[in-house]
Protein backbone atom coordinates (compact mmCIF):
# COMPACT_ATOMS: atom_id res chain seq x y z
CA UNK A 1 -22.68 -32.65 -23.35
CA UNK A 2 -19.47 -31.95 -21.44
CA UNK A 3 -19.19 -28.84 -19.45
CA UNK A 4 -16.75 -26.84 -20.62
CA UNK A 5 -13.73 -25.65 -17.68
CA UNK A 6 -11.66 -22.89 -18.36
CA UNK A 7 -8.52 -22.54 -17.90
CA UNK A 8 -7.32 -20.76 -14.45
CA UNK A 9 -3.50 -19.60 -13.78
CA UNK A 10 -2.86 -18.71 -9.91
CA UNK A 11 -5.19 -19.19 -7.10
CA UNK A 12 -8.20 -16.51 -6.44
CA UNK A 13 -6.22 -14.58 -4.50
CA UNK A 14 -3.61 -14.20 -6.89
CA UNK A 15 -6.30 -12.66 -8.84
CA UNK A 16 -7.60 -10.42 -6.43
CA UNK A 17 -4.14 -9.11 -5.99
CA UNK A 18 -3.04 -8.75 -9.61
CA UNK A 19 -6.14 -6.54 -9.91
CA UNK A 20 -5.94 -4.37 -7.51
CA UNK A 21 -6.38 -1.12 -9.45
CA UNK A 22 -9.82 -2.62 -9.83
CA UNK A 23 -13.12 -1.76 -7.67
CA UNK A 24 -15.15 -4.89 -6.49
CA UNK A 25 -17.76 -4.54 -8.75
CA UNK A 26 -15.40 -4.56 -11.98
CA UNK A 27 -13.17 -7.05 -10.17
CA UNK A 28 -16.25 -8.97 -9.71
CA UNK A 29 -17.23 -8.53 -13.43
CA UNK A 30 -14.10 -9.47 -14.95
CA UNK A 31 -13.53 -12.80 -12.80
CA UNK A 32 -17.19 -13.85 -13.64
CA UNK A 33 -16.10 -13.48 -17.34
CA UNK A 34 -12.75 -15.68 -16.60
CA UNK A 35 -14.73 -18.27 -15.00
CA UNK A 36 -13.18 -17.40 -11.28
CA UNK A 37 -15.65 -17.93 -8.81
CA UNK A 38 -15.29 -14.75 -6.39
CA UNK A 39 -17.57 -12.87 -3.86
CA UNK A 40 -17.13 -9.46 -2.55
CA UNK A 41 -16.54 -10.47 1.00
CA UNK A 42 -13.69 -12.75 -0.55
CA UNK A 43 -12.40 -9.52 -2.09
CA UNK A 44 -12.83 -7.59 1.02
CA UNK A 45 -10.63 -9.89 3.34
CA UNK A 46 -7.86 -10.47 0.96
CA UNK A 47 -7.19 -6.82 0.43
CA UNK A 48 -7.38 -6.08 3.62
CA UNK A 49 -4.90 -8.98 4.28
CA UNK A 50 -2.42 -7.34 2.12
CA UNK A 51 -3.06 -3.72 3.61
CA UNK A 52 -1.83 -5.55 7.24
CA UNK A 53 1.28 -6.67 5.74
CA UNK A 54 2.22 -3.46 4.16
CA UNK A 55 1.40 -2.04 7.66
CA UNK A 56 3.55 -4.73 9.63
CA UNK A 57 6.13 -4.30 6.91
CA UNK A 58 6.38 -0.24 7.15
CA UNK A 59 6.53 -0.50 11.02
CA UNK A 60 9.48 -2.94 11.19
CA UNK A 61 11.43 -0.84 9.33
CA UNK A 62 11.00 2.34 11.23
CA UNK A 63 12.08 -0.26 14.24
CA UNK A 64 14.86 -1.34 12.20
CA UNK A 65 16.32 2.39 11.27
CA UNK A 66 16.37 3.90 14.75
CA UNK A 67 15.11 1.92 17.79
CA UNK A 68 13.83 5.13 19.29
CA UNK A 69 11.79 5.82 16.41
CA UNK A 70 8.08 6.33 16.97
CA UNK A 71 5.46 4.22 15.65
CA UNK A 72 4.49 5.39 11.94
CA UNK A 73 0.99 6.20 11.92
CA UNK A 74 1.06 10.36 12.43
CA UNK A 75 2.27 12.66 10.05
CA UNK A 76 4.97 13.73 12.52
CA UNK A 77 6.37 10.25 13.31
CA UNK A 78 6.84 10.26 9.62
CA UNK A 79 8.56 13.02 9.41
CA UNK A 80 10.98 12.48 11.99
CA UNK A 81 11.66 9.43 10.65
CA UNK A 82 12.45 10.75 6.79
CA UNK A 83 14.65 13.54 8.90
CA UNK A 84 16.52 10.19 10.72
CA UNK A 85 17.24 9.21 6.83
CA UNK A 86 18.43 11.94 5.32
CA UNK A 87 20.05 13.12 7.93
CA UNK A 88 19.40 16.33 10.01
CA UNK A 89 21.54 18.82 8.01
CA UNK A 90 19.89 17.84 4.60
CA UNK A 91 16.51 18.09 6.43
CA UNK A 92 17.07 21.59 7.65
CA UNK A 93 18.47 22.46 3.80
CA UNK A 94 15.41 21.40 2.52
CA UNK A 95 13.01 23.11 5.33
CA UNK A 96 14.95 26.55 3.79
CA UNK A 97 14.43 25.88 0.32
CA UNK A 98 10.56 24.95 1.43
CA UNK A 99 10.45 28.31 3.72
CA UNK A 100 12.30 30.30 0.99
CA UNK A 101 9.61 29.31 -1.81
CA UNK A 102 6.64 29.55 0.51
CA UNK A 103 7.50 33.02 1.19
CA UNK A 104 8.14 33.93 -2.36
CA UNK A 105 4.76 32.45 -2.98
CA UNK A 106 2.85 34.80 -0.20
């Protein structure tokens, strides 16, 4: 008797990646009911392949906005980079509206 193949559209990592609201285990699961062979390292490395790009591709943008921008990575690099964005007199707008509310609130 012939063993039967199923079907497969995209490579594994195209898998891994379209499922990525999935945990390993369930990720596992459902590509041992499709037929895709997978392990958990395999899952492992490709997510963390696509967490390095998103990382490379968020710091080349800061570079690209301002060149004296510092490296994203602390909560007030980001910052200084959103004020760069919207500009320094919208930031200060919203820091009163923020200070305004936070002292209606205490």
């Amino acid at each position: 008797m012939a063993k039967k193949r199923k079907v497969r559209t995209g490579t594994k990592a195209a898998f891994v990646r379209n499922n990525a609201g999935l945990g390993t285990p369930e990720l596992l699961a459902l590509a041992e009911k499709q037929g895709v062979p997978l392990t958990a390292g395999y899952i492992y490395n490709i997510r963390a392949a696509e967490k390095a790009k998103q990382a490379d591709g968020q710091t080349s943008q800061v570079t690209q906005a301002s060149p004296a921008a510092p490296r994203v990575g602390s909560l007030d690099a980001q910052l200084r980079t959103l004020i760069i964005r919207v500009g320094l007199d919208r930031a200060e707008q919203i820091f009163g509206e923020l200070k305004a509310s936070l002292s209606r609130m205490g």
